[in-house]
Structure formats: structure tokens, C-alpha cells
PDB file of N, CA and C in Angstrom:
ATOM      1  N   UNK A   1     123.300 104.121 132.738  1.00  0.00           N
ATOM      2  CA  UNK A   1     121.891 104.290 132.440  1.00  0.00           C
ATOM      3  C   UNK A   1     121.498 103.344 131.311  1.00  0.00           C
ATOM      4  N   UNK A   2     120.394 103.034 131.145  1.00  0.00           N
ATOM      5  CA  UNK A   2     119.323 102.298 130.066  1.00  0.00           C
ATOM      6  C   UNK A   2     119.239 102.895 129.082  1.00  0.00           C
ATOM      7  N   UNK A   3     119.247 102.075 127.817  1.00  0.00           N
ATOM      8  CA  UNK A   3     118.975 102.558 126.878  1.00  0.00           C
ATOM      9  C   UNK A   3     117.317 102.696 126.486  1.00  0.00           C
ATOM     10  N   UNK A   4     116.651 103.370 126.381  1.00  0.00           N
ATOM     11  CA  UNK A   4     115.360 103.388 125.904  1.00  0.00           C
ATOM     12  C   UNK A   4     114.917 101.996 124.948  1.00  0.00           C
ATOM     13  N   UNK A   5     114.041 101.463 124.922  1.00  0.00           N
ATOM     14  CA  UNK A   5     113.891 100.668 124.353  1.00  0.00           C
ATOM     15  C   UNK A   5     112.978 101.127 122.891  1.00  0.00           C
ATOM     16  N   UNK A   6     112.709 100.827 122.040  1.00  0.00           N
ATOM     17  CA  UNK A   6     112.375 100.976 120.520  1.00  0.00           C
ATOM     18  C   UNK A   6     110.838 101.134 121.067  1.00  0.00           C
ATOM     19  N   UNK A   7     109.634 102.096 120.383  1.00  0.00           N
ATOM     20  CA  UNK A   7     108.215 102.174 120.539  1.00  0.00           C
ATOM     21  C   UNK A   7     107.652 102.360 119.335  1.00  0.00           C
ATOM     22  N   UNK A   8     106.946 101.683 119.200  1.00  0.00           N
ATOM     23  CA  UNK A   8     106.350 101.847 117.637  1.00  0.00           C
ATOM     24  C   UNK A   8     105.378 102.398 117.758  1.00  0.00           C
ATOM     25  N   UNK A   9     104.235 102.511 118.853  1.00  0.00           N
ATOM     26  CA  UNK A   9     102.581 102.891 119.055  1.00  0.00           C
ATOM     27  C   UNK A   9     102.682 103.499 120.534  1.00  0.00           C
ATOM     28  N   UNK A  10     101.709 104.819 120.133  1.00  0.00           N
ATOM     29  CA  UNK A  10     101.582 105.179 121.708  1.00  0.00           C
ATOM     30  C   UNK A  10     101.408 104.359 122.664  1.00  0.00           C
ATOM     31  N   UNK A  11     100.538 102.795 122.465  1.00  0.00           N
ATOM     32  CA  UNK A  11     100.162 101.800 123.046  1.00  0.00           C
ATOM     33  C   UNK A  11     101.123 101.836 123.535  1.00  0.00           C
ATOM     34  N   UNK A  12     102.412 101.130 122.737  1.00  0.00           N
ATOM     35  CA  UNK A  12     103.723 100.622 123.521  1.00  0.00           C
ATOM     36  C   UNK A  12     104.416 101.620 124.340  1.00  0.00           C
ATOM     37  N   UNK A  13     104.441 102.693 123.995  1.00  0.00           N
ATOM     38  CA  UNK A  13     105.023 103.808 125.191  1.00  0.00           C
ATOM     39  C   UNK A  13     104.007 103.712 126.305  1.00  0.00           C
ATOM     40  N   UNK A  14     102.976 103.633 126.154  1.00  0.00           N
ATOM     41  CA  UNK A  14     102.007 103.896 127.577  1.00  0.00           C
ATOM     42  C   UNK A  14     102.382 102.521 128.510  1.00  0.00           C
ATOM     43  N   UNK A  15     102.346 101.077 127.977  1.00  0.00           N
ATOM     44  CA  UNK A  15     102.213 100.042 128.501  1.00  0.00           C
ATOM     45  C   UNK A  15     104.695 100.063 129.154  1.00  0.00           C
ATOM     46  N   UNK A  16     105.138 100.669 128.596  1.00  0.00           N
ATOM     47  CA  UNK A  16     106.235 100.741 128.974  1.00  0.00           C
ATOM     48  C   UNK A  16     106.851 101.443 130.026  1.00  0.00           C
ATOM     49  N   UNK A  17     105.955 103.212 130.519  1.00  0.00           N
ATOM     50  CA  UNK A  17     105.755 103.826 131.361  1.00  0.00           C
ATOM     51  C   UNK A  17     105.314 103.000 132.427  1.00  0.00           C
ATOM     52  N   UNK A  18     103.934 101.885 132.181  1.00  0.00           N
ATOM     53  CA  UNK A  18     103.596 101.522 134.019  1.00  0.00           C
ATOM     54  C   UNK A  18     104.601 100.823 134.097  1.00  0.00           C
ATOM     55  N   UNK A  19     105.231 101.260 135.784  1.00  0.00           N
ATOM     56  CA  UNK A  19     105.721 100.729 136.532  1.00  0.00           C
ATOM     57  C   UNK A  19     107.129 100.208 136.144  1.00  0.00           C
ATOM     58  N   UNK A  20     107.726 101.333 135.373  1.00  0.00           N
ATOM     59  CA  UNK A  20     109.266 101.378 135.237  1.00  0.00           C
ATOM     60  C   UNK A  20     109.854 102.449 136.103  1.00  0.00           C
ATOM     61  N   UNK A  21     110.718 102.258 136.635  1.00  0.00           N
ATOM     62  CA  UNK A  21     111.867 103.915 137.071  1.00  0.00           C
ATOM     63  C   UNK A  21     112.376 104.763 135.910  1.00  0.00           C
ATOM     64  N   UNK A  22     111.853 105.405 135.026  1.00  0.00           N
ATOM     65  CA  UNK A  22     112.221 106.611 134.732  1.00  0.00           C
ATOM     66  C   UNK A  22     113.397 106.767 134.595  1.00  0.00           C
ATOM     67  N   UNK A  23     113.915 107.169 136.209  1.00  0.00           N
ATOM     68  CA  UNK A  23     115.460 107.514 136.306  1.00  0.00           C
ATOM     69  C   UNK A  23     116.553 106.665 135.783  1.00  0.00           C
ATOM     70  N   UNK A  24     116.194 105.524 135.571  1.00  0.00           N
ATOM     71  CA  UNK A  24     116.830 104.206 134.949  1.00  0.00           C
ATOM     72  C   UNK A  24     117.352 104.340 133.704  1.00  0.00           C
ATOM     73  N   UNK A  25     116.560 105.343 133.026  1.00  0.00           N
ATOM     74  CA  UNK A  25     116.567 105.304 131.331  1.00  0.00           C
ATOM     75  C   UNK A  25     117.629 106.348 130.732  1.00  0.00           C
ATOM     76  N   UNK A  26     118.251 106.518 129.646  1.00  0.00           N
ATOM     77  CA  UNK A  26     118.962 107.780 129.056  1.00  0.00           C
ATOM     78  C   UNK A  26     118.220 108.602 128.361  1.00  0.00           C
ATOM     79  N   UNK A  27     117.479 109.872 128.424  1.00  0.00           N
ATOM     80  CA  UNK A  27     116.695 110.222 127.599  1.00  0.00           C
ATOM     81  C   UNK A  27     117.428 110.615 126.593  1.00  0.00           C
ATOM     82  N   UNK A  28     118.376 111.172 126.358  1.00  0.00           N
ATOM     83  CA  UNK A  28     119.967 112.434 125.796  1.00  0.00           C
ATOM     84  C   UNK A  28     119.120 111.904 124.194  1.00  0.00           C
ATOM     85  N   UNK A  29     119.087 110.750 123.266  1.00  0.00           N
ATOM     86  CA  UNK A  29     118.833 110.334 122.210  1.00  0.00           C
ATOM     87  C   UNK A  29     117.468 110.197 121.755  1.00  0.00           C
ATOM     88  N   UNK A  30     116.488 110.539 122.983  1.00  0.00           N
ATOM     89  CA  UNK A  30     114.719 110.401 122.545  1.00  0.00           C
ATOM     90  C   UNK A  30     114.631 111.334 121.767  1.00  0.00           C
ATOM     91  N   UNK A  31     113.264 111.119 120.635  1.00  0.00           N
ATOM     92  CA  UNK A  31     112.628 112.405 120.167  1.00  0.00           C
ATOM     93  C   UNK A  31     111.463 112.350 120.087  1.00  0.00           C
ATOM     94  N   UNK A  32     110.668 113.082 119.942  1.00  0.00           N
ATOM     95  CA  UNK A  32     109.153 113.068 120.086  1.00  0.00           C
ATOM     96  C   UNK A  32     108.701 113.102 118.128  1.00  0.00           C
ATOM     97  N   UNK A  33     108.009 111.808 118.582  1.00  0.00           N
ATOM     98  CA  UNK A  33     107.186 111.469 117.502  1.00  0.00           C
ATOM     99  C   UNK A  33     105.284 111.268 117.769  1.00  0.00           C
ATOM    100  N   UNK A  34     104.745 111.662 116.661  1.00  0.00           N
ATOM    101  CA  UNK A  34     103.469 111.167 116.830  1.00  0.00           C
ATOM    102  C   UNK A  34     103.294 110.044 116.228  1.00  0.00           C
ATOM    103  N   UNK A  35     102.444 109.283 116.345  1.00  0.00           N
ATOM    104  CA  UNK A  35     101.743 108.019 115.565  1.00  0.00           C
ATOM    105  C   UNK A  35     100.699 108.204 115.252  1.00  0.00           C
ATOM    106  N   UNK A  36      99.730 109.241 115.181  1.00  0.00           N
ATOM    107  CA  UNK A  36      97.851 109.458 114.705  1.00  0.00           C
ATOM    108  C   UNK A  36      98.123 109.552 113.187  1.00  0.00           C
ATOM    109  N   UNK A  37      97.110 108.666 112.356  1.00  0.00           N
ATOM    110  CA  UNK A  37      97.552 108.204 110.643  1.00  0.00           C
ATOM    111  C   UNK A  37      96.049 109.363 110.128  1.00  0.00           C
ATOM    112  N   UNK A  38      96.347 110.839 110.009  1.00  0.00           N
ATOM    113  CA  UNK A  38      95.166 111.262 110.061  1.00  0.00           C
ATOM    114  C   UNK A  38      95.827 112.293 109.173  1.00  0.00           C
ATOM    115  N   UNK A  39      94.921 112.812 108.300  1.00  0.00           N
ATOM    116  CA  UNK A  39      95.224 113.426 106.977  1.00  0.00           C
ATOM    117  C   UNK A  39      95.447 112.999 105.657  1.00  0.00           C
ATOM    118  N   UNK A  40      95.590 113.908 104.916  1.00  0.00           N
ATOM    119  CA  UNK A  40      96.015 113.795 103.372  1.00  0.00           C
ATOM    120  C   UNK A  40      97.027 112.672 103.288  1.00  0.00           C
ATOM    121  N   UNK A  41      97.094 111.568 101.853  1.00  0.00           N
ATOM    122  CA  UNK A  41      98.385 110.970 101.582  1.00  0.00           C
ATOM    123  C   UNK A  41      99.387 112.337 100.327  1.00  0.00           C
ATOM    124  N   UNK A  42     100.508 112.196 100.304  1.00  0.00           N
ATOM    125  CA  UNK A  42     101.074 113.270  99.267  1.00  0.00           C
ATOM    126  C   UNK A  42     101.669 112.437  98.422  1.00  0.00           C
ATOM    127  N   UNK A  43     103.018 113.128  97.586  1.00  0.00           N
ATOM    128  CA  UNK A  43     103.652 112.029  97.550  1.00  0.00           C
ATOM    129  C   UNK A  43     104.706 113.593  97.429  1.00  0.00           C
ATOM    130  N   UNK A  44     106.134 113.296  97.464  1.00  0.00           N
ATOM    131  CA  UNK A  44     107.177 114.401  97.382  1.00  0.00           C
ATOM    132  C   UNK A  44     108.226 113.317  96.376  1.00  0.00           C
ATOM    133  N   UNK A  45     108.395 114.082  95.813  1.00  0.00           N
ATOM    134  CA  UNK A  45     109.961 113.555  94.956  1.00  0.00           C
ATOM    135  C   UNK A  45     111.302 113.959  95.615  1.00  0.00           C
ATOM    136  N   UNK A  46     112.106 113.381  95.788  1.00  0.00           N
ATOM    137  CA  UNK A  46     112.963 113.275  96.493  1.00  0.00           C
ATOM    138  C   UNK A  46     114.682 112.870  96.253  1.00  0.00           C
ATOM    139  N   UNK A  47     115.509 113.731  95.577  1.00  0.00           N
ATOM    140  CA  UNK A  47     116.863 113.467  94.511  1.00  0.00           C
ATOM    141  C   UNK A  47     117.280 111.748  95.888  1.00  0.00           C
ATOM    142  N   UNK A  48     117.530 110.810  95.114  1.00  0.00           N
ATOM    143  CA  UNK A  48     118.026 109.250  95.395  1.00  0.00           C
ATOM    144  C   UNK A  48     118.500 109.586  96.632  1.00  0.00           C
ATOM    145  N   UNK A  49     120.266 110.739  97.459  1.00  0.00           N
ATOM    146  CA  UNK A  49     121.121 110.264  97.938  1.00  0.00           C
ATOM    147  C   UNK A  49     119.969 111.491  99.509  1.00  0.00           C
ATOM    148  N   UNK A  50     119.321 112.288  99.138  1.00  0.00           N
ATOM    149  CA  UNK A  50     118.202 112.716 100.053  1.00  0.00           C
ATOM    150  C   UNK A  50     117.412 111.684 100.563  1.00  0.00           C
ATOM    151  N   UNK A  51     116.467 110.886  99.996  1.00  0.00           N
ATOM    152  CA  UNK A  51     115.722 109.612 100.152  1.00  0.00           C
ATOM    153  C   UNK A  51     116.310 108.829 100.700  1.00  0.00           C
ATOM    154  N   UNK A  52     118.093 107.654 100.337  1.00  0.00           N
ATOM    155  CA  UNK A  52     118.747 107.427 101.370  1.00  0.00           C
ATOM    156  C   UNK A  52     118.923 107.464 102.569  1.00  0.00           C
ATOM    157  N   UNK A  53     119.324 108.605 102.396  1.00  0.00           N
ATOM    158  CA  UNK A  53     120.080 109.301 103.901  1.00  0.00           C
ATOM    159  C   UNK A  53     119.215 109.739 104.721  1.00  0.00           C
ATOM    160  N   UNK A  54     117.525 109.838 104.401  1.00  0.00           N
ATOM    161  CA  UNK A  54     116.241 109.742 105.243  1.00  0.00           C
ATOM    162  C   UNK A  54     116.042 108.195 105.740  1.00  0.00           C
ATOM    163  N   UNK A  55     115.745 107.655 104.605  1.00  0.00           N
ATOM    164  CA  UNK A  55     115.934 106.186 105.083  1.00  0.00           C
ATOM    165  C   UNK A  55     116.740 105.488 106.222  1.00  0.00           C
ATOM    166  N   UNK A  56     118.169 105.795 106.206  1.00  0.00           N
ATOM    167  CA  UNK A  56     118.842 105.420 107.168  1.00  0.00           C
ATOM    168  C   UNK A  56     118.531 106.557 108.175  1.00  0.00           C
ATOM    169  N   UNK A  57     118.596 107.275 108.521  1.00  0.00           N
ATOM    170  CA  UNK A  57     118.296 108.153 109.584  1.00  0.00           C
ATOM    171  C   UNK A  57     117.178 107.951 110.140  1.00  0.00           C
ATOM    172  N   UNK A  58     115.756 107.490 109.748  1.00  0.00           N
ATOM    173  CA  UNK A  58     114.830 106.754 109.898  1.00  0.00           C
ATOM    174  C   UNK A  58     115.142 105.576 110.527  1.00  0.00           C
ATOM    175  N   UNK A  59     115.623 104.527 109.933  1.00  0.00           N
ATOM    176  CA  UNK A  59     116.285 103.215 110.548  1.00  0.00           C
ATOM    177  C   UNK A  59     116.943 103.268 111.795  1.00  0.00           C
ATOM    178  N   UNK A  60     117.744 104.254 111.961  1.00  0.00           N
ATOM    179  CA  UNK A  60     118.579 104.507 112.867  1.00  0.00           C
ATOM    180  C   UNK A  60     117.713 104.704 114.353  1.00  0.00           C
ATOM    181  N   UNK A  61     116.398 105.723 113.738  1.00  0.00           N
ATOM    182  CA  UNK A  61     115.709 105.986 115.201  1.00  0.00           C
ATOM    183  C   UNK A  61     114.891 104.919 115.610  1.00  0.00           C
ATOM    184  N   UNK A  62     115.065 103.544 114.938  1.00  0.00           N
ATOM    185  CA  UNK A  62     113.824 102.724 114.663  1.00  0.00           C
ATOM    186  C   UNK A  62     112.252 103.402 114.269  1.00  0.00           C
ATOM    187  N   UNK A  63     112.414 104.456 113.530  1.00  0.00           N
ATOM    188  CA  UNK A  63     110.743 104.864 113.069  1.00  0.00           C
ATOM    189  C   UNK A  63     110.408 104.778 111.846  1.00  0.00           C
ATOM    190  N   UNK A  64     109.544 104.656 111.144  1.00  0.00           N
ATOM    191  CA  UNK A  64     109.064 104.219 109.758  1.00  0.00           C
ATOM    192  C   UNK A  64     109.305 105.555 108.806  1.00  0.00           C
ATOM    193  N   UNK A  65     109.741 105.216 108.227  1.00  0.00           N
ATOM    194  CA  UNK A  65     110.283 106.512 106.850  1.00  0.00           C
ATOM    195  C   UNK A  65     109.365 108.028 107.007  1.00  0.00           C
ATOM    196  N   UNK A  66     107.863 107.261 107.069  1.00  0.00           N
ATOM    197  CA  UNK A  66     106.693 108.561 106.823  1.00  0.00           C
ATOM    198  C   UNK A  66     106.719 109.162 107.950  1.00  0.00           C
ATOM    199  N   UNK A  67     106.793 108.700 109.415  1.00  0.00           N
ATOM    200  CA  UNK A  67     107.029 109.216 110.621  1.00  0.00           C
ATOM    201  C   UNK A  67     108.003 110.054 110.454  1.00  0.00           C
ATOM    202  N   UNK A  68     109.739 109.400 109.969  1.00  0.00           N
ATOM    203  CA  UNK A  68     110.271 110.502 110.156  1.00  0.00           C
ATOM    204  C   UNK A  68     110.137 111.884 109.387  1.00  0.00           C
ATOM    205  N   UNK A  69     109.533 111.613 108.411  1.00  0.00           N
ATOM    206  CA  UNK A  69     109.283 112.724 106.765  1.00  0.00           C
ATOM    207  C   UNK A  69     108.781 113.770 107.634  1.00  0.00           C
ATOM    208  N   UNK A  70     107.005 113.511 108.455  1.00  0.00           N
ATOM    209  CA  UNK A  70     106.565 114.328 109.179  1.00  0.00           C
ATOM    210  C   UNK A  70     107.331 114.827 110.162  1.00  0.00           C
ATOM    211  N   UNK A  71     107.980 114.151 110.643  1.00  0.00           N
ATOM    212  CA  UNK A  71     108.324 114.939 112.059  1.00  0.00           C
ATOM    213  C   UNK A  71     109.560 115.964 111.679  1.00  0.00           C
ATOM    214  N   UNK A  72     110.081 115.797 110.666  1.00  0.00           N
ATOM    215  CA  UNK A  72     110.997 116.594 110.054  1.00  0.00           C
ATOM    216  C   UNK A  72     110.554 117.856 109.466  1.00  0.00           C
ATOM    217  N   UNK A  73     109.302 117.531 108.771  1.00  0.00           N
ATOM    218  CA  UNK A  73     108.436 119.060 108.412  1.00  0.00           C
ATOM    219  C   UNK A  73     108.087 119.789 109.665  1.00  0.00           C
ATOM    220  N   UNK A  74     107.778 118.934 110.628  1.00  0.00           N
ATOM    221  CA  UNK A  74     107.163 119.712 111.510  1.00  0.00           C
ATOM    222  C   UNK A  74     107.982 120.287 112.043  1.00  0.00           C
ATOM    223  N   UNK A  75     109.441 119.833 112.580  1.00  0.00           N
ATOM    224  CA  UNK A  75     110.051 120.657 113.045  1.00  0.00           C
ATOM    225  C   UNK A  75     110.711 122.175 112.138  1.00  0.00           C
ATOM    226  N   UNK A  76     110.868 121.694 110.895  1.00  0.00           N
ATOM    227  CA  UNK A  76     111.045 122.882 109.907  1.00  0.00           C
ATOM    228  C   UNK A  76     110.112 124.014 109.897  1.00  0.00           C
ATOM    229  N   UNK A  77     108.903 123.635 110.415  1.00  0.00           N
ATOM    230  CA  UNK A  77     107.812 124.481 110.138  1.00  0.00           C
ATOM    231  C   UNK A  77     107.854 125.263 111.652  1.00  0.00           C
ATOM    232  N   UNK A  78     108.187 124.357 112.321  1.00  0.00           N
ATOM    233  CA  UNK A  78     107.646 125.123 113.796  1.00  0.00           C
ATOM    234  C   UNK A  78     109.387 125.382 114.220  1.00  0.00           C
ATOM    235  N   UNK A  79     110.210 125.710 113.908  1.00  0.00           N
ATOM    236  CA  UNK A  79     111.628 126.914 114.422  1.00  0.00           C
ATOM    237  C   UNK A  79     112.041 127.515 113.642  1.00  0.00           C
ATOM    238  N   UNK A  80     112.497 129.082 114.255  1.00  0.00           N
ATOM    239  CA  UNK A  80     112.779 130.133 113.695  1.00  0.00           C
ATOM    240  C   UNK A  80     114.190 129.972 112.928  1.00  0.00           C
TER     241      UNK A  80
END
């Protein structure tokens, strides 16, 4: 199977969907991110080897630091 390729903007996921096979791809490593830049800015303090190890884990999914920050609250917020 395919590896998913890197998406930075819903744009690029939508324009990547037409007219690919699906079945082609590995999903096992996707995660669902949003991209809408809508709300408050914050700021959180964050002990150095926490901030790191977001950073690379960030890098890793190819998504931008603040993407992953949110999507990490959100999932904290939304399971039991």
C-alpha cells in the first residue's frame, strides 16, 4: 500500500481525493486535523523537554506545532 502523502490545507486534501483509488493508500497512520485559523491567540508555557517532544511529534506528522497543540486539546477534552 501507499503511503499517504503530506496535506497542509483542506485545499490539498480535496484536490488529492479527485480521482485517486482510495484503496491504494495506508490509512493505519492518518489523523484528523482541522485547518480553520478561527478564534482566540493564547499563549501556554510549556517545561523545554514537553515543548520538544511536541515539536518533534508535530514534525513527525508533517503538521505545524499549533495544529498539533489543538488537536491534542481536543482530543483531551473530547475522551473519557
Amino acid at each position: 500500500m501507499k503511503p499517504f502523502p503530506t496535506l497542509t490545507s483542506d485545499e490539498d486534501a480535496e484536490d488529492f481525493v479527485v480521482g485517486v483509488d482510495l484503496t491504494e493508500y495506508d490509512p493505519s497512520e492518518m489523523v484528523t486535523i482541522r485547518f480553520e485559523r478561527t478564534g482566540e491567540a493564547g499563549t501556554v508555557v510549556l517545561p523545554d523537554a514537553l515543548l520538544a517532544a511536541s515539536r518533534e511529534k508535530a514534525a513527525h506528522l508533517g503538521i505545524p506545532l499549533d495544529v498539533f497543540v489543538r488537536s491534542a486539546i481536543e482530543r483531551a477534552l473530547t475522551t473519557d
